[in-house]
N, C-alpha and C. Protein backbone atom coordinates (compact mmCIF):
# COMPACT_ATOMS: atom_id res chain seq x y z
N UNK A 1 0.85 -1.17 0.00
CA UNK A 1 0.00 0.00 0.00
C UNK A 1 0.90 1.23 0.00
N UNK A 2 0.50 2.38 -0.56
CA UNK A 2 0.94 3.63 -0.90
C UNK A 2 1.98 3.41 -2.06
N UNK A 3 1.94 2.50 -2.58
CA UNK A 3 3.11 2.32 -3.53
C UNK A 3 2.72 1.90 -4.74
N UNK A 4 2.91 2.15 -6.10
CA UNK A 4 2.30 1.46 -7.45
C UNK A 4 3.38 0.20 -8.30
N UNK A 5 4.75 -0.03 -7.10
CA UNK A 5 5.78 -0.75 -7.84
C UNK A 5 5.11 -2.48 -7.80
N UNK A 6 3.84 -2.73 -7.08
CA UNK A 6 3.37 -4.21 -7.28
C UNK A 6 2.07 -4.04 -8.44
N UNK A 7 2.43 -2.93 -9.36
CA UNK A 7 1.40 -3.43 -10.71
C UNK A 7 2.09 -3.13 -12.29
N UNK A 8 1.33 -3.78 -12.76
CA UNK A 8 1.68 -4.03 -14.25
C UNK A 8 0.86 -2.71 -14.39
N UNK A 9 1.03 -2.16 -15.54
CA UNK A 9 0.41 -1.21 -16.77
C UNK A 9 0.53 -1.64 -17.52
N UNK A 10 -0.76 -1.79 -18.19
CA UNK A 10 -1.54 -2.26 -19.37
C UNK A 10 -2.33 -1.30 -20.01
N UNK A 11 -2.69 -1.62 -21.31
CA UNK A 11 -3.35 -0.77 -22.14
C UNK A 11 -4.81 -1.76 -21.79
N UNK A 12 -5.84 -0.18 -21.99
CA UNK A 12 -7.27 -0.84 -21.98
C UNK A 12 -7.94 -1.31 -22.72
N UNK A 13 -8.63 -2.37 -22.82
CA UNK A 13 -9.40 -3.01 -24.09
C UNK A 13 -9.87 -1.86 -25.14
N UNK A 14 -9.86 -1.01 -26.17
CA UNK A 14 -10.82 -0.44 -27.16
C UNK A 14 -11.98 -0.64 -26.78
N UNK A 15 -13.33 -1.72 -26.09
CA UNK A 15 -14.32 -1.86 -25.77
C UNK A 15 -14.77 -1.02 -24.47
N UNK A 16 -13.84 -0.67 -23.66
CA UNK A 16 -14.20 0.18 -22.49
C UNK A 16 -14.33 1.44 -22.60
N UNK A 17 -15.91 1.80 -22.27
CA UNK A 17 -16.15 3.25 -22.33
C UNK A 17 -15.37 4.31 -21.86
N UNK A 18 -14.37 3.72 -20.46
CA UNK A 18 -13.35 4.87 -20.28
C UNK A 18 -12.28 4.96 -21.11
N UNK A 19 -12.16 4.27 -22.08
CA UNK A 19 -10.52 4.04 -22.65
C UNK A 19 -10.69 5.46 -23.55
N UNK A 20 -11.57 6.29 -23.55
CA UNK A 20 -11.66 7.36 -23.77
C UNK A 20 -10.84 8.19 -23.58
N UNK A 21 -10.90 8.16 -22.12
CA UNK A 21 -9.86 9.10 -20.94
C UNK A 21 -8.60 8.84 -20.69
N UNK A 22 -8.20 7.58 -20.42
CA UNK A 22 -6.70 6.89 -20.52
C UNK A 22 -6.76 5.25 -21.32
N UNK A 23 -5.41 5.62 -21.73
CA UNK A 23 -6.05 3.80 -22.68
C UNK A 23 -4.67 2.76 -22.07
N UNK A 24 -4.09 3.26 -20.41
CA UNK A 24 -3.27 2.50 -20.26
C UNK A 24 -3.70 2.53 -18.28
N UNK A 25 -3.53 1.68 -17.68
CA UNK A 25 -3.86 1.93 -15.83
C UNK A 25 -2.83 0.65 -15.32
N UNK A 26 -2.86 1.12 -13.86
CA UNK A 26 -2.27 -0.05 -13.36
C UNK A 26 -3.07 -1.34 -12.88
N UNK A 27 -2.60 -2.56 -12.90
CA UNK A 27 -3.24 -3.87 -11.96
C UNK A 27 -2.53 -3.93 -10.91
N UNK A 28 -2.85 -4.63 -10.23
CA UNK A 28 -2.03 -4.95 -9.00
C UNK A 28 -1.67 -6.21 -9.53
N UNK A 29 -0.59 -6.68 -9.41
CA UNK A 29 0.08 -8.06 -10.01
C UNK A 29 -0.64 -9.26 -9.56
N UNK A 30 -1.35 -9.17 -8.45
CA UNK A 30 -1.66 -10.46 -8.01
C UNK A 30 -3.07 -10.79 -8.82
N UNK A 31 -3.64 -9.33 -9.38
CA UNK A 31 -4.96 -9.64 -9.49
C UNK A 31 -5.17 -9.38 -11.02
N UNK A 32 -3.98 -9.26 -12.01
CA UNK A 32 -3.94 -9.22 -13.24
C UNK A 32 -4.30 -10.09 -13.91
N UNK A 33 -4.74 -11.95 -13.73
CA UNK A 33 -5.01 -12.68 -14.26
C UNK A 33 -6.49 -12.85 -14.10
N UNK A 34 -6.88 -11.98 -13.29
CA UNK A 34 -8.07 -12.57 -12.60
C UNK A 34 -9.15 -11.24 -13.52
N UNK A 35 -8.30 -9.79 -13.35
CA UNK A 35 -9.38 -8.86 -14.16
C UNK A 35 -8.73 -9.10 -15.96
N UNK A 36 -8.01 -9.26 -16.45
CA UNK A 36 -7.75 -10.00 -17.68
C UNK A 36 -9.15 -10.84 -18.35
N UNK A 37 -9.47 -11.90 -17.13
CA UNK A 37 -10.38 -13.19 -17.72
C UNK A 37 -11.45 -12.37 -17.80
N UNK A 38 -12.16 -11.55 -16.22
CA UNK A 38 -12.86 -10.73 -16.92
C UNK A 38 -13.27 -9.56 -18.11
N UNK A 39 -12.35 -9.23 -18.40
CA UNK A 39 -11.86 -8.66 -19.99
C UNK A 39 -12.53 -9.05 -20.62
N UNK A 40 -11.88 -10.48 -20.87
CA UNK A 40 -12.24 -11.25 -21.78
C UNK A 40 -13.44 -11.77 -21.83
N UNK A 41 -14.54 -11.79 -20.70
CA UNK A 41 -15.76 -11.66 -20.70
C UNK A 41 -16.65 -11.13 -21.06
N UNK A 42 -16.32 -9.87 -21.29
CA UNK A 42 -16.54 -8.75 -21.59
C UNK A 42 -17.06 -7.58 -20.36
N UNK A 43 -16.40 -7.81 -19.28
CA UNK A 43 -17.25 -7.42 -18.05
C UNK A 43 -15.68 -6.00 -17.65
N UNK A 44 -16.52 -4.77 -17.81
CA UNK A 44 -15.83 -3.71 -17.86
C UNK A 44 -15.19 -3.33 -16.38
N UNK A 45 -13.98 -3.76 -15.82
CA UNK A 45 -13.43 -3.14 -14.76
C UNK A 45 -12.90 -1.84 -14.19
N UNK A 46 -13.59 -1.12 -12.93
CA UNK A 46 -13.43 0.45 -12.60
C UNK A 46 -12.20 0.36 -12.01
N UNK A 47 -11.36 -0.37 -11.24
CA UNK A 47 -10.39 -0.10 -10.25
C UNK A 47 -10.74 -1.34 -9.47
N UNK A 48 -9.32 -1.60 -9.18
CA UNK A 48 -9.59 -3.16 -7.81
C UNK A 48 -7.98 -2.47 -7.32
N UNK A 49 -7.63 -3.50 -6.08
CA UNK A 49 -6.69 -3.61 -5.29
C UNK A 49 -7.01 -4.95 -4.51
N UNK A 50 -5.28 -5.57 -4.50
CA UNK A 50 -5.51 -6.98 -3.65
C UNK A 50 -4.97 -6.83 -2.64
N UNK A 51 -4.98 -5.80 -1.84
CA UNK A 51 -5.19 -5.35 -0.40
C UNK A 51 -3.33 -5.34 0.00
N UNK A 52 -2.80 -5.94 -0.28
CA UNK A 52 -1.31 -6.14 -0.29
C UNK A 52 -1.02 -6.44 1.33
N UNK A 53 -2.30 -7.68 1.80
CA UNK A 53 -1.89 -8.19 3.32
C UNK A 53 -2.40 -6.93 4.34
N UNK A 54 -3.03 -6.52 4.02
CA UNK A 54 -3.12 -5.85 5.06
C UNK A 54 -4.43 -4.78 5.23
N UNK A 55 -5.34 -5.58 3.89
CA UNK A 55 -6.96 -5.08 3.65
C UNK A 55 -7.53 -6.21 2.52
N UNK A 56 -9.17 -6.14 3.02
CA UNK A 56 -9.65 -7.01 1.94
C UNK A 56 -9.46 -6.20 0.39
N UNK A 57 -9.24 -7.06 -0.43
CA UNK A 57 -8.84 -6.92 -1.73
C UNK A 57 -10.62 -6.56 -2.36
N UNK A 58 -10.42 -5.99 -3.51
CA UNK A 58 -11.73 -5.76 -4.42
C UNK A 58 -11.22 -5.55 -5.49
N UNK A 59 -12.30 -5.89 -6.76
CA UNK A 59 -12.42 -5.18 -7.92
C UNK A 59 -13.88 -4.75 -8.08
N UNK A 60 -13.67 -3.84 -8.43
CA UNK A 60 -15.38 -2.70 -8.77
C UNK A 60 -14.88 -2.89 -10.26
N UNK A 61 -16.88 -3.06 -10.87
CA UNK A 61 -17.49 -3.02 -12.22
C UNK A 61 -17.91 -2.14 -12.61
N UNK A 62 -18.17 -2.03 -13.59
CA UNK A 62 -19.10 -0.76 -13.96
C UNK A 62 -20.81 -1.18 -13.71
N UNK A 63 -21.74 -0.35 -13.52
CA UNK A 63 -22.82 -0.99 -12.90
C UNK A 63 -23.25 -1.92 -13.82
N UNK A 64 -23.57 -1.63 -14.79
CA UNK A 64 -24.14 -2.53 -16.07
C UNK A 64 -23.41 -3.41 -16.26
N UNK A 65 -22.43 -3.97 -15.14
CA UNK A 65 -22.06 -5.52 -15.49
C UNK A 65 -22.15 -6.03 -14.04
N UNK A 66 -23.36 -5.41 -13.33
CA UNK A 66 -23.13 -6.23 -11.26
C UNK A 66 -23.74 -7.45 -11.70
N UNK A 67 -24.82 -7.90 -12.37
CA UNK A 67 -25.41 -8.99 -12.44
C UNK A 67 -24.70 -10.16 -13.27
N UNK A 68 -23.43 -9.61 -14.67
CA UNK A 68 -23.18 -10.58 -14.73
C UNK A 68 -22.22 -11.34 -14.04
N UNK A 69 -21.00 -10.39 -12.92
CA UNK A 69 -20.17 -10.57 -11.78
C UNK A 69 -21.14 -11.54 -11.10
N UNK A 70 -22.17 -11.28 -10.17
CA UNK A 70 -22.69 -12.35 -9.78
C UNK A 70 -23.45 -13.69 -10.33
N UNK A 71 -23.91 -13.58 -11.71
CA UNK A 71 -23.95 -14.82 -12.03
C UNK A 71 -22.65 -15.86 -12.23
N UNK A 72 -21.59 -15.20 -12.48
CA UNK A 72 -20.02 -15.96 -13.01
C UNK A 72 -19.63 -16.35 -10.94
N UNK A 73 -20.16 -15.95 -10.35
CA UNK A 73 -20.06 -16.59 -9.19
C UNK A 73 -19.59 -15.13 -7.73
N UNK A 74 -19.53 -14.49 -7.79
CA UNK A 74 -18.60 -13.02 -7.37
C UNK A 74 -19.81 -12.78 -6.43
N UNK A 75 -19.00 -12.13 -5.18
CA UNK A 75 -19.92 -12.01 -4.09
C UNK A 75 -19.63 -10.63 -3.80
N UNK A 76 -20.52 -9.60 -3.77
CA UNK A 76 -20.53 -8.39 -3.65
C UNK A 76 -19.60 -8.13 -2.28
N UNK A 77 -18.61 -7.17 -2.24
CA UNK A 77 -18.02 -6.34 -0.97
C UNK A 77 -19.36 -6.79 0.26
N UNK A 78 -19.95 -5.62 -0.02
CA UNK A 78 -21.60 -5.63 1.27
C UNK A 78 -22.46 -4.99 0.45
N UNK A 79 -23.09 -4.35 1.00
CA UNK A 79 -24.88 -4.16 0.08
C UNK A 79 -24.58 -2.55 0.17
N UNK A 80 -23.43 -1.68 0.72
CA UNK A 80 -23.22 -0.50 0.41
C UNK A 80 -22.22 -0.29 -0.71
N UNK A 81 -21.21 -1.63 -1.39
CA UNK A 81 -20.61 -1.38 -2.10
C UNK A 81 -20.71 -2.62 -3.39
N UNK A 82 -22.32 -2.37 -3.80
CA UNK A 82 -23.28 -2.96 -4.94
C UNK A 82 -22.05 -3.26 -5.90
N UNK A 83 -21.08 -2.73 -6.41
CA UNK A 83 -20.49 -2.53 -7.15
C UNK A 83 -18.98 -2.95 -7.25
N UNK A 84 -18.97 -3.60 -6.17
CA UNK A 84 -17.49 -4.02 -5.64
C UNK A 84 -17.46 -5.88 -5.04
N UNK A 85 -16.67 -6.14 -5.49
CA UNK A 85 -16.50 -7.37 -5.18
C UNK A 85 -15.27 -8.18 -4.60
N UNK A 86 -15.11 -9.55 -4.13
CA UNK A 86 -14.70 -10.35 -3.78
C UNK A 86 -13.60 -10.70 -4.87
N UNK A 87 -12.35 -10.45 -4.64
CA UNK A 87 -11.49 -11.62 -6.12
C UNK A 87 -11.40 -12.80 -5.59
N UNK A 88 -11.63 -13.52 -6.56
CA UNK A 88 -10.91 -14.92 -5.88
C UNK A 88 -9.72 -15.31 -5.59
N UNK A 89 -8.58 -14.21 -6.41
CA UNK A 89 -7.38 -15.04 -6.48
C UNK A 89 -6.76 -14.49 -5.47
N UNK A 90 -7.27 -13.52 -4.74
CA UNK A 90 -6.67 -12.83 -3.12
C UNK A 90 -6.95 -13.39 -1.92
């Protein structure tokens, strides 16, 4: 935490409505395989962090993809953060 040297920068899919604004962000390394697959889902990611030991980890969706996060199995943060979820690989 406070540090960006545990993520990759990557360029953003062309399909993401923000790639507007920047078309490159950081992952956190641990959780790069995990928002990747969602990518490839097509399920648009806002920002995550895998807590780096010392907080629960999340990745937040964009809203128009909470339902398909929870059908692929993803258990919401809590019911104040609709939009945020559980990674598995943390």
């Amino acid at each position: 935490m406070g540090s960006y040297g545990n993520q990759l920068i990557v360029r953003l899919p062309a399909w993401f409505e923000s790639s507007k604004r920047d078309s490159k962000i950081g992952i956190d390394k641990c959780l790069f395989g995990e928002v990747t697959d969602l990518w490839a889902q097509g399920i648009e990611t806002i920002e995550c962090c895998c807590g780096h030991n010392k907080v629960d980890g999340y990745i937040s969706v964009s809203p128009k993809h909470r339902d398909s996060m929870i059908l692929i199995g993803y258990q919401p943060i809590d019911e104040n953060h609709i939009d945020a979820f559980k990674p598995k690989s943390c």
